[in-house]
Every structure is written in C-alpha cells, then in structure tokens.
N, C-alpha and C. Protein backbone atom coordinates (compact mmCIF):
# COMPACT_ATOMS: atom_id res chain seq x y z
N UNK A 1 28.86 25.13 117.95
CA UNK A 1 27.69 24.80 117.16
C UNK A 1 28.06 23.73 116.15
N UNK A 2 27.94 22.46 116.14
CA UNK A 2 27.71 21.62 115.51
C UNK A 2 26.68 21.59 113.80
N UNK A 3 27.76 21.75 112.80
CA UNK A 3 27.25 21.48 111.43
C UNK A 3 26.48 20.51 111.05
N UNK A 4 25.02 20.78 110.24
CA UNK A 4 24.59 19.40 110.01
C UNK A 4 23.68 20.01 108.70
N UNK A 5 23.20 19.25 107.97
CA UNK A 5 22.22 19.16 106.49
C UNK A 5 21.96 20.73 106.78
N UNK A 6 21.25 20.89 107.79
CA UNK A 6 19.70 21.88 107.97
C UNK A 6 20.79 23.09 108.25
N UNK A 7 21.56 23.31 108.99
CA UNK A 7 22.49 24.45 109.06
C UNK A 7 22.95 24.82 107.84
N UNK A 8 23.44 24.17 107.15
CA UNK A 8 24.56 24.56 106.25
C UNK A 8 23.47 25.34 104.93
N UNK A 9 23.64 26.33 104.52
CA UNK A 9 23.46 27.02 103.19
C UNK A 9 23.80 27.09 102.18
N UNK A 10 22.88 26.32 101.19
CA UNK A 10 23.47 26.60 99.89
C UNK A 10 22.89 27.49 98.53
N UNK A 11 24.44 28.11 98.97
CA UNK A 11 23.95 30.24 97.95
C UNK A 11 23.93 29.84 97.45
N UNK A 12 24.16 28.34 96.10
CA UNK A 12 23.85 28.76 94.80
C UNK A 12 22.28 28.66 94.85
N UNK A 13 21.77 27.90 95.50
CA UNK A 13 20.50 27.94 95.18
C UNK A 13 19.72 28.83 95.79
N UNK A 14 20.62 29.34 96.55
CA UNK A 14 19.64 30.95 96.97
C UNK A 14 19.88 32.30 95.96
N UNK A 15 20.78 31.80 95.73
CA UNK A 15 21.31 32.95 94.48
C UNK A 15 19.88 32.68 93.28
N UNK A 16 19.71 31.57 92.89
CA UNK A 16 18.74 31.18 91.67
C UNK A 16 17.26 32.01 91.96
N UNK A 17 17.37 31.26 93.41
CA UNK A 17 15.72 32.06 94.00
C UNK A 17 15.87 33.21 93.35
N UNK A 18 16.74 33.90 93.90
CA UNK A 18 16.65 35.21 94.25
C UNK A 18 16.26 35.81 92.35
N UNK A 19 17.14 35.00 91.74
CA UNK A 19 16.97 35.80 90.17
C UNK A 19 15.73 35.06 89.49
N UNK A 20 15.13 34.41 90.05
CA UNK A 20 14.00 34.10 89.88
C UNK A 20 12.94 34.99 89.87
N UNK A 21 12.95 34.98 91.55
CA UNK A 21 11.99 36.47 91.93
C UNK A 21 12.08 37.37 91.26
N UNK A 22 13.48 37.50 90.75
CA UNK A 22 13.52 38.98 90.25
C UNK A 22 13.41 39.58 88.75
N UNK A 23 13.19 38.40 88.27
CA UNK A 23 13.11 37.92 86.69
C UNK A 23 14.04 38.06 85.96
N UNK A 24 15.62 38.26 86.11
CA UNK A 24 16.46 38.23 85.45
C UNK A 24 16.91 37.22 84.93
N UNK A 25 16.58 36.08 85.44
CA UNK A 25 17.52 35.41 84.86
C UNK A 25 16.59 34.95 83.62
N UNK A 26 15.62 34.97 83.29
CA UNK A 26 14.95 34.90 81.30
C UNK A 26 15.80 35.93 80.45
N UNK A 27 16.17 37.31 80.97
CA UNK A 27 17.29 37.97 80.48
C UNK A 27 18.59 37.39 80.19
N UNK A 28 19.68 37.07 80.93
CA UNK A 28 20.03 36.13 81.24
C UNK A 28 19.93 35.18 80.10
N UNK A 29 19.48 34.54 79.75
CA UNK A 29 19.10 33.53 79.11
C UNK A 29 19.04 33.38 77.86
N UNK A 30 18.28 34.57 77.89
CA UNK A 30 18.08 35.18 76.17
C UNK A 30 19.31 36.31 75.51
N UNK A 31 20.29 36.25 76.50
CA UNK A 31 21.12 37.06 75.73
C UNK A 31 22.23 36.31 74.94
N UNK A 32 22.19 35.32 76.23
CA UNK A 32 23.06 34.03 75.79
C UNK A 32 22.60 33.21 74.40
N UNK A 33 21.87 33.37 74.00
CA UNK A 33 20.84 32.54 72.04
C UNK A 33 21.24 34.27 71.10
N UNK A 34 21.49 35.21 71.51
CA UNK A 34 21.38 35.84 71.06
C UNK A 34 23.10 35.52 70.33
N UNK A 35 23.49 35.78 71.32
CA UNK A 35 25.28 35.94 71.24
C UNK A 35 25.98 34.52 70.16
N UNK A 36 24.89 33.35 70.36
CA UNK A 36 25.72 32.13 69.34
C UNK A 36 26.40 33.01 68.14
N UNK A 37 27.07 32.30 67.33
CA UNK A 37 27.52 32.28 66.14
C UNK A 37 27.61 31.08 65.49
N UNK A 38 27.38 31.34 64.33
CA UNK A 38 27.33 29.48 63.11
C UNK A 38 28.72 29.01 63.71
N UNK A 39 28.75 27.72 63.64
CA UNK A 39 29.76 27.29 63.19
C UNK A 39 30.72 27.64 61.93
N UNK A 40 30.25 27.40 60.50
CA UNK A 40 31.30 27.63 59.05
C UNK A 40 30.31 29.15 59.26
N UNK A 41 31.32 29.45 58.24
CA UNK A 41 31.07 30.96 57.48
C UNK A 41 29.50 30.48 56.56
N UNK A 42 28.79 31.61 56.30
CA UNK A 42 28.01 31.26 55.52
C UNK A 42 28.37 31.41 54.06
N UNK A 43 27.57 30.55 53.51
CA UNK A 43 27.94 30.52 51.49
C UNK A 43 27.75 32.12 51.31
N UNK A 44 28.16 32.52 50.58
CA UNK A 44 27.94 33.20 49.31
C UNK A 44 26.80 33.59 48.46
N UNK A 45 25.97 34.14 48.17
CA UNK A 45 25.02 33.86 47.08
C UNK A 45 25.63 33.85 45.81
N UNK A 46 26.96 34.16 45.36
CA UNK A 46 27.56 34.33 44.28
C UNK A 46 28.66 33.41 44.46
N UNK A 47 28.82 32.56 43.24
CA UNK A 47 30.72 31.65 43.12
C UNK A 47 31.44 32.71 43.01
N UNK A 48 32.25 32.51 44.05
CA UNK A 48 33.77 33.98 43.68
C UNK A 48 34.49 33.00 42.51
N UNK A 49 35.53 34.36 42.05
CA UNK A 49 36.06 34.04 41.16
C UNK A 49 37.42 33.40 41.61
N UNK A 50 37.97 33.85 42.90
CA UNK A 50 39.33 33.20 43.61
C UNK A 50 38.94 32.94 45.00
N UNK A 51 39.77 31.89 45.37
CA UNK A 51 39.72 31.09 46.54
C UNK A 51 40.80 31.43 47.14
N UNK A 52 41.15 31.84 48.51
CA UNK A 52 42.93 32.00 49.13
C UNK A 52 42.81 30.77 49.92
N UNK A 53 43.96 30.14 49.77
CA UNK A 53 44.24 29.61 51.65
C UNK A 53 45.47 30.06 52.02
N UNK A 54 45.65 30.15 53.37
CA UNK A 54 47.33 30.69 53.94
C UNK A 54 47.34 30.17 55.12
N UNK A 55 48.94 29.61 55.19
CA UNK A 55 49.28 29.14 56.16
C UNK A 55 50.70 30.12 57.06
N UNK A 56 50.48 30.62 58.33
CA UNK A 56 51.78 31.18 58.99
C UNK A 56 52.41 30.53 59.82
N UNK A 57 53.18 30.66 59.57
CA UNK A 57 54.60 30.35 60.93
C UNK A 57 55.11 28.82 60.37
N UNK A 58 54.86 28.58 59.32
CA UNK A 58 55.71 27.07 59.06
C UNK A 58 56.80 26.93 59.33
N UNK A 59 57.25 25.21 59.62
CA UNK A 59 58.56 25.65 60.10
C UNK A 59 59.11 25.62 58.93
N UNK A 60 59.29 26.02 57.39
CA UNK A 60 60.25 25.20 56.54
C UNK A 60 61.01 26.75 55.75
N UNK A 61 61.86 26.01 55.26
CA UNK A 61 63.00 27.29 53.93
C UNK A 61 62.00 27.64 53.59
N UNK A 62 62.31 29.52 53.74
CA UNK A 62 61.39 30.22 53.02
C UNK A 62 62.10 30.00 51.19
N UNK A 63 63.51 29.85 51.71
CA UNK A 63 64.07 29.61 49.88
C UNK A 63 63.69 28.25 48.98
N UNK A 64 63.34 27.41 50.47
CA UNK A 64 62.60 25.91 49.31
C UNK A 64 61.05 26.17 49.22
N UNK A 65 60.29 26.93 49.89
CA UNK A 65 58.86 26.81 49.33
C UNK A 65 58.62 28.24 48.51
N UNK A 66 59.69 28.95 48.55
CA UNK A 66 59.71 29.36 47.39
C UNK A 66 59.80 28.78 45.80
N UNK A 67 60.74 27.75 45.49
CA UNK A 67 61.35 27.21 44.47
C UNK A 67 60.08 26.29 44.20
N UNK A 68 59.51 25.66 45.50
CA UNK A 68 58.10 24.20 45.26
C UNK A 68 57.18 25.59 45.22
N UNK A 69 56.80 26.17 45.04
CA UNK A 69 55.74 27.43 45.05
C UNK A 69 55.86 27.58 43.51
N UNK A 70 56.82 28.52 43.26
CA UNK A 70 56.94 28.36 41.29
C UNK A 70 57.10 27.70 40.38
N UNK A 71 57.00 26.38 41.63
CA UNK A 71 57.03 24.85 40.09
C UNK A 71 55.72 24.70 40.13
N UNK A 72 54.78 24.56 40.81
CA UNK A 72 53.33 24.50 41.16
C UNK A 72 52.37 25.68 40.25
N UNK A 73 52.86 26.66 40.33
CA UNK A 73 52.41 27.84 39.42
C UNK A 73 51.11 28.07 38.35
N UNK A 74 50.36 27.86 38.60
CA UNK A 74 49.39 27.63 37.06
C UNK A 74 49.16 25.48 36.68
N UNK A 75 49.47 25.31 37.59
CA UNK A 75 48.88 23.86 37.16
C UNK A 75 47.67 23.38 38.15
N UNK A 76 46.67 22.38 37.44
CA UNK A 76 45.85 22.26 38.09
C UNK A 76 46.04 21.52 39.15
N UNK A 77 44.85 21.77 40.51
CA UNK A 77 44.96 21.15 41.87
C UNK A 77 45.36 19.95 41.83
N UNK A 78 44.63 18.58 41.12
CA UNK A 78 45.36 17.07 41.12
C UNK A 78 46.56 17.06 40.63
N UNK A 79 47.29 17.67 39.60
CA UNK A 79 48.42 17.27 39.02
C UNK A 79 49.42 17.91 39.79
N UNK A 80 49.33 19.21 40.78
CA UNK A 80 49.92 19.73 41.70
C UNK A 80 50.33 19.34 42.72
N UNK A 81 49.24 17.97 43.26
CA UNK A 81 49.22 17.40 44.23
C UNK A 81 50.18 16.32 44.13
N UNK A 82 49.93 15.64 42.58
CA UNK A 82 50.23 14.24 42.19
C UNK A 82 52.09 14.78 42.19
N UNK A 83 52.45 15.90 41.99
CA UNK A 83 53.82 15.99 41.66
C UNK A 83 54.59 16.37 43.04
N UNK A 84 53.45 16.99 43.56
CA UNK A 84 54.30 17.16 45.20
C UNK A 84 54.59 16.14 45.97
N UNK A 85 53.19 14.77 45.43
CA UNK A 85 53.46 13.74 46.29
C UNK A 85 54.89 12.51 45.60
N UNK A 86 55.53 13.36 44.43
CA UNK A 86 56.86 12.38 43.43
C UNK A 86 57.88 12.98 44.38
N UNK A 87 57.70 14.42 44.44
CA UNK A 87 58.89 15.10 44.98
C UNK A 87 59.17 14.33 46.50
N UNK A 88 58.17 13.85 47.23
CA UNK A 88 58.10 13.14 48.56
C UNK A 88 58.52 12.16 48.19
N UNK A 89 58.38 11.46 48.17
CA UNK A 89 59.31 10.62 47.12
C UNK A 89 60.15 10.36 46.70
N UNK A 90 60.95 11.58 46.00
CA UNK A 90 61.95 11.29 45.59
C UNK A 90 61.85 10.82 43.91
N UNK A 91 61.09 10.97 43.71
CA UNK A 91 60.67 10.31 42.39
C UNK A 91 61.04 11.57 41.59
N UNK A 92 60.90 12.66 41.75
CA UNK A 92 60.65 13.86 40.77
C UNK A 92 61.37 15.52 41.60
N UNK A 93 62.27 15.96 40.75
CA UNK A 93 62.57 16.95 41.42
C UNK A 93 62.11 17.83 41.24
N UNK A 94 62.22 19.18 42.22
CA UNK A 94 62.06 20.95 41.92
C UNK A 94 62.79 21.63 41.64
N UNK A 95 63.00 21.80 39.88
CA UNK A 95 63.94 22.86 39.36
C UNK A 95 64.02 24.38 40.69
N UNK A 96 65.69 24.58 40.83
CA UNK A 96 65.56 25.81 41.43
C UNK A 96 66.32 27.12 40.34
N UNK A 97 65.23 27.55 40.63
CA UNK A 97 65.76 29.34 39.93
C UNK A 97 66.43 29.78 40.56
N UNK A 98 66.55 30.13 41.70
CA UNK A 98 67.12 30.96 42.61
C UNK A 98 68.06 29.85 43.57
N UNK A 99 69.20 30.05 44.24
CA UNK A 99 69.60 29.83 45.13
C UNK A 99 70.42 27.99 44.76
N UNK A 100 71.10 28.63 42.90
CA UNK A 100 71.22 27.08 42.76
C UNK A 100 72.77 27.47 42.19
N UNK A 101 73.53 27.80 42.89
CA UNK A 101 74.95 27.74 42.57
C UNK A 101 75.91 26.43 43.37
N UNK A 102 76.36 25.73 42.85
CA UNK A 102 76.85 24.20 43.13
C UNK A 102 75.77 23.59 43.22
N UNK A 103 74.56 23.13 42.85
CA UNK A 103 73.45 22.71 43.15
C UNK A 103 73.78 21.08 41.57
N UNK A 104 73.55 20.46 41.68
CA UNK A 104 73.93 19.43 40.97
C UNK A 104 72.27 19.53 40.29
N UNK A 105 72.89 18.91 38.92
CA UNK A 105 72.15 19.09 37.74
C UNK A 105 70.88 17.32 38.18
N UNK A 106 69.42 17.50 37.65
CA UNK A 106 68.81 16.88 37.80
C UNK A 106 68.48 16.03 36.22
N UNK A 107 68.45 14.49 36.01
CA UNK A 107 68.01 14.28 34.71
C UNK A 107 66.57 14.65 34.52
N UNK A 108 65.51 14.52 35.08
CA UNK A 108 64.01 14.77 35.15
C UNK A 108 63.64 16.26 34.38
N UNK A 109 64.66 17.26 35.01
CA UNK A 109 64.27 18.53 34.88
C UNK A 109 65.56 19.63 33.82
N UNK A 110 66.58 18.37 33.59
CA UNK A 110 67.34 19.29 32.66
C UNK A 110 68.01 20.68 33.13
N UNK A 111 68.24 20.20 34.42
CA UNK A 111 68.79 21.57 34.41
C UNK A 111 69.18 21.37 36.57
N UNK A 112 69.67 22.11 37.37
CA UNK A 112 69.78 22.06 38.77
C UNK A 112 68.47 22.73 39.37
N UNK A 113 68.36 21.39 40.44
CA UNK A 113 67.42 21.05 41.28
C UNK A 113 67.76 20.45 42.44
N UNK A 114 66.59 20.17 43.48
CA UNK A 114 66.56 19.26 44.39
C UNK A 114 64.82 18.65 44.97
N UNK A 115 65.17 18.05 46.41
CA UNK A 115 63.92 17.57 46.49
C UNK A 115 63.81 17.69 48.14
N UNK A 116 63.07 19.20 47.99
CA UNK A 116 62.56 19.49 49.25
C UNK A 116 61.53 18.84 50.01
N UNK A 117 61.71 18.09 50.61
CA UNK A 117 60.48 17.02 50.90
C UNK A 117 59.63 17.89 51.86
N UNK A 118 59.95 18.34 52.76
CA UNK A 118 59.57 19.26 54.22
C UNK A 118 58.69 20.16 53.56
N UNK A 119 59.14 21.20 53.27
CA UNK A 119 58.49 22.02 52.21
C UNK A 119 57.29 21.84 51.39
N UNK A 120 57.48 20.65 50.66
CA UNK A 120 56.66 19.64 49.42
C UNK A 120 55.44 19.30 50.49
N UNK A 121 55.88 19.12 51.99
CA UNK A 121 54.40 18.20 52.46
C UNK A 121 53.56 19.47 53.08
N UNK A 122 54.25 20.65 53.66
CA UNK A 122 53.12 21.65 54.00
C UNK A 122 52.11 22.39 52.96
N UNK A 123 53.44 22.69 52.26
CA UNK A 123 52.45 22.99 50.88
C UNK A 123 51.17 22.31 50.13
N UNK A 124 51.78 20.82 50.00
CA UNK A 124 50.75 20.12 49.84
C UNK A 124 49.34 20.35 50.45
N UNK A 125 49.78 20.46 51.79
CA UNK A 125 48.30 20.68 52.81
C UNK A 125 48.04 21.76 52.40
N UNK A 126 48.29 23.10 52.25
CA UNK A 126 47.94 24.33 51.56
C UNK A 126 46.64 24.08 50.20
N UNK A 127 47.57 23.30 49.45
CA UNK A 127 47.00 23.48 48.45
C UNK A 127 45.72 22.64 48.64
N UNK A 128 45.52 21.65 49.61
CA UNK A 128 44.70 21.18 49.92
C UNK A 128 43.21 21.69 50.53
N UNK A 129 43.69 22.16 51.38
CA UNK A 129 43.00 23.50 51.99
C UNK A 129 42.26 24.46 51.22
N UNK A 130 43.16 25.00 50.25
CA UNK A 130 42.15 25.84 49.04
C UNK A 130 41.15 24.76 47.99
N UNK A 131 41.39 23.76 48.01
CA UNK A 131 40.82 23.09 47.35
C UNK A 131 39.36 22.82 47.86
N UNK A 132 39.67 22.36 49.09
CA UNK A 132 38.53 22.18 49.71
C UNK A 132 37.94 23.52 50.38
N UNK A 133 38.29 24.34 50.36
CA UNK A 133 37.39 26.15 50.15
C UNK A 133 36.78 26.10 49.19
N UNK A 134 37.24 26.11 48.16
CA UNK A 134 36.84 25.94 46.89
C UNK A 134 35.06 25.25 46.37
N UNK A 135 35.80 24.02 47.05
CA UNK A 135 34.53 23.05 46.76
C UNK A 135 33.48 23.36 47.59
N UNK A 136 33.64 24.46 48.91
CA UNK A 136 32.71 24.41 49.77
C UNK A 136 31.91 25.85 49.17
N UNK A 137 32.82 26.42 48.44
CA UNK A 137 32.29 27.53 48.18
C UNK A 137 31.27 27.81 46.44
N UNK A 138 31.32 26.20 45.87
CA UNK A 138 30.42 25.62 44.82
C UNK A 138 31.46 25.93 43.70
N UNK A 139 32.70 25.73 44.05
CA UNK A 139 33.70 26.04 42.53
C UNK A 139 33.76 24.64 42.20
N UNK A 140 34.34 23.70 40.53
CA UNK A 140 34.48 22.76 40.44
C UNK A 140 35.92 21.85 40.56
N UNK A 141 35.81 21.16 41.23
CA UNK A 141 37.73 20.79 41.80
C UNK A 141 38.32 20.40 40.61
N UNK A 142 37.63 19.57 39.37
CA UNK A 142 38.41 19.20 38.74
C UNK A 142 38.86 20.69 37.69
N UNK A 143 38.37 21.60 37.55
CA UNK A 143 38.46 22.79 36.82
C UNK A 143 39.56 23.76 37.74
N UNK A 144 40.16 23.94 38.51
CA UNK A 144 40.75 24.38 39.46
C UNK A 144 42.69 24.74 39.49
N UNK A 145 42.99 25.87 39.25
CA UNK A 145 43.74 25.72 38.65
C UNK A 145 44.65 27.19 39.61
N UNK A 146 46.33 26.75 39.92
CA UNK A 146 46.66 27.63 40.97
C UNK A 146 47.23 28.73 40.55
N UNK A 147 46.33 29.66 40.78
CA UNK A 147 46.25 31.19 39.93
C UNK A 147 47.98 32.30 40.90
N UNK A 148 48.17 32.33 41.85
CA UNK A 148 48.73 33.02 42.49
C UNK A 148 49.38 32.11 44.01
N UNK A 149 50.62 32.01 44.10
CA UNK A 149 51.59 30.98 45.10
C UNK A 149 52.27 32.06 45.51
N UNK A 150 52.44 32.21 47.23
CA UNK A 150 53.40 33.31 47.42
C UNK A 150 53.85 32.33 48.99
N UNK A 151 55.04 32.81 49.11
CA UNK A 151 55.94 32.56 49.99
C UNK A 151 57.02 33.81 50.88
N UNK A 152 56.63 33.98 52.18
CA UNK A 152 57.36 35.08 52.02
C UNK A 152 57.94 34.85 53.76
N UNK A 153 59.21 35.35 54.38
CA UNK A 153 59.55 34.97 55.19
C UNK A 153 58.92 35.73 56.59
N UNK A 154 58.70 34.65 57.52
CA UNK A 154 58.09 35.49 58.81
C UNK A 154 59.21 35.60 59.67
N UNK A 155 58.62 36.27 60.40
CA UNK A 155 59.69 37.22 61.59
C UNK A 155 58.81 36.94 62.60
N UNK A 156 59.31 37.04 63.88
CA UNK A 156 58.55 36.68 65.25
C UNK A 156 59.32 37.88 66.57
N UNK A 157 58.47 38.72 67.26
CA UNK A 157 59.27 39.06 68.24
C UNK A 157 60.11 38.28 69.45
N UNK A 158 59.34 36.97 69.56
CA UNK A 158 59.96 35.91 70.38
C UNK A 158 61.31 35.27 69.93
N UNK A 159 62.28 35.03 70.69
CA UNK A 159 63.23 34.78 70.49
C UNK A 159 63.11 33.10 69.86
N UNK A 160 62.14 32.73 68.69
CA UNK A 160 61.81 31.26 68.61
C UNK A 160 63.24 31.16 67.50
N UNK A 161 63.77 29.85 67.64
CA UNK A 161 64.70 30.01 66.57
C UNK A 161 64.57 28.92 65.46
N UNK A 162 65.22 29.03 64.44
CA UNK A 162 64.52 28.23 63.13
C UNK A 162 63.98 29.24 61.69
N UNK A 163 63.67 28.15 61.24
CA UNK A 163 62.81 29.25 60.15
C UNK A 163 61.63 29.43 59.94
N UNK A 164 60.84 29.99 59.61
CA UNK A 164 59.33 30.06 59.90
C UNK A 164 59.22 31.03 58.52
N UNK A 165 57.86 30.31 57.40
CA UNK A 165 57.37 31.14 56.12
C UNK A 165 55.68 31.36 56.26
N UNK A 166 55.43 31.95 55.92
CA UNK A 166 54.02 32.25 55.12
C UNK A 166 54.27 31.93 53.83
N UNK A 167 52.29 30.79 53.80
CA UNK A 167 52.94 30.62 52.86
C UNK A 167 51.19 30.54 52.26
N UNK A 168 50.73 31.22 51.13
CA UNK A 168 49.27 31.92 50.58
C UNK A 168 49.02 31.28 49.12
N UNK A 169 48.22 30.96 48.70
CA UNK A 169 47.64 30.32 47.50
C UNK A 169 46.39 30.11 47.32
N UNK A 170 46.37 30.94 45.68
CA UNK A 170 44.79 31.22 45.30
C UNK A 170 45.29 30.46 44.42
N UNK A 171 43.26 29.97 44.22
CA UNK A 171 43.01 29.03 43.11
C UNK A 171 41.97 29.41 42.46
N UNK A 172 41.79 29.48 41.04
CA UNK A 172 40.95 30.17 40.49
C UNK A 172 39.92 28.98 39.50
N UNK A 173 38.87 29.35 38.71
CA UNK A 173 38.53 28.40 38.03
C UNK A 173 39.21 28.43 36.71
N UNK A 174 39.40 27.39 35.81
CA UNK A 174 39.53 27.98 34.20
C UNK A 174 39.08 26.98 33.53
C-alpha cells in the first residue's frame, strides 16, 4: 500500500477534535490562567523596618569576608560601596581582627591589614542587592544604613573543592 496526503493521519489533530467534542479542552485552558504567578513578589502595604539579601556558595575566604563584613558594619550603603570599591583598588585596606598574626601593619588603618579584592567584589554585589530590595520595597537609599553582616562557612555534600561562604546582610533605615 503506497503512502500518500489522504492516507496518512494526523492524531494531533484528531486528538483536538476529539477534546473539542468533548469540551475539555476550555478546562484545559482555564486551569492553565489559573496556575500563572506574578513575576516580582508583591509590595507590602507597610515599609518594613529591615531588608536581607544573601548570597550562598561563594567562592571566596570565609576568613576574608568575614574581616570586609566587620569593616562595612553600620556604615551607610554609598560609603560602603565607595570603600569596597578603594579596597579593589588597592587604594584602602581591611583592618583584620582575626586571623592577623605576621600580617604586616597598614599606614591607612594603623594597625595589620590587607586587601581582599575577591571577597571586596562579591560583597559589594550583596550589598547591592539589598539596596536595591530596599528601594523596591519604598525604603530611602540615601538613609540606608548596614544594620547586621554575617558570613559563615558552607559545606557541600559534593566532593566540590575550594571554599565556598554564605554570605547575608540587612539594611535598615536610620
């Protein structure tokens, strides 16, 4: 038997008939408008009082975005930004508290430091991130000020190797 136009069948469009006839497919149809979701979250009717952003699995020292985490501490979003972008740089160091034995003394900061650049640029985006939550959520950017910086080390069951932090920051108004 020789194939041609008129032989050959095509189920999808017998399939359609068929849910035609049978009225399912307006079901069908309407379950699918039902199921969307917004795109963004919706506002708020109220300004919160704190904003989070968090970032996981970075690749950087959980011991350097620790140290760029508590120099950042309570200063506002631009001047936070403006000093992370010296430390990139090279222009400006990050006193370390912790983890500064042979660590050579900095003139800027009076005391031992260094200049985690790696560290300095994710964070940056962090703090960026809450900023712009912030603004979406009707807080004022220039009033904005980083209430709570945490850094804490992640663990992975995958054998990935490297270092990997979480790394969380609220911004509050004042």
């Amino acid at each position: 038997m020789e194939t041609t136009k008129e032989n050959v069948v095509d189920y999808k469009k017998v399939q359609q008939e068929q849910l035609k006839a049978s009225g399912k497919s307006k079901q069908v149809e309407t379950k699918k408008a039902e199921t969307k979701k917004p795109k963004h979250a919706p506002k708020p009717k109220e300004k919160p009082e704190r904003v989070v952003a968090q970032a996981k699995y970075l690749p950087i020292s959980t011991k350097h975005s620790v140290n760029v985490l508590r120099a950042v501490k309570g200063m506002k979003i631009d001047k936070a930004i403006a000093y992370l972008d010296a430390v990139i740089k090279k222009k400006r160091s990050i006193p370390f508290k912790t983890h500064n034995r042979k660590l050579a003394h900095r003139s800027d900061i009076e005391g031992p430091g260094r200049y985690p650049v790696k560290a300095s640029a994710y964070i940056k985006r962090v703090i960026r991130d809450a900023a712009n939550n912030a603004t979406y959520l009707g807080l004022d950017k220039e009033k904005l000020v980083i209430s709570k910086a945490v850094a804490n080390l992640a663990f992975s069951r995958s054998s990935r190797r490297g270092k990997y932090t979480h790394v969380l920051i609220e911004v509050m108004e004042k």
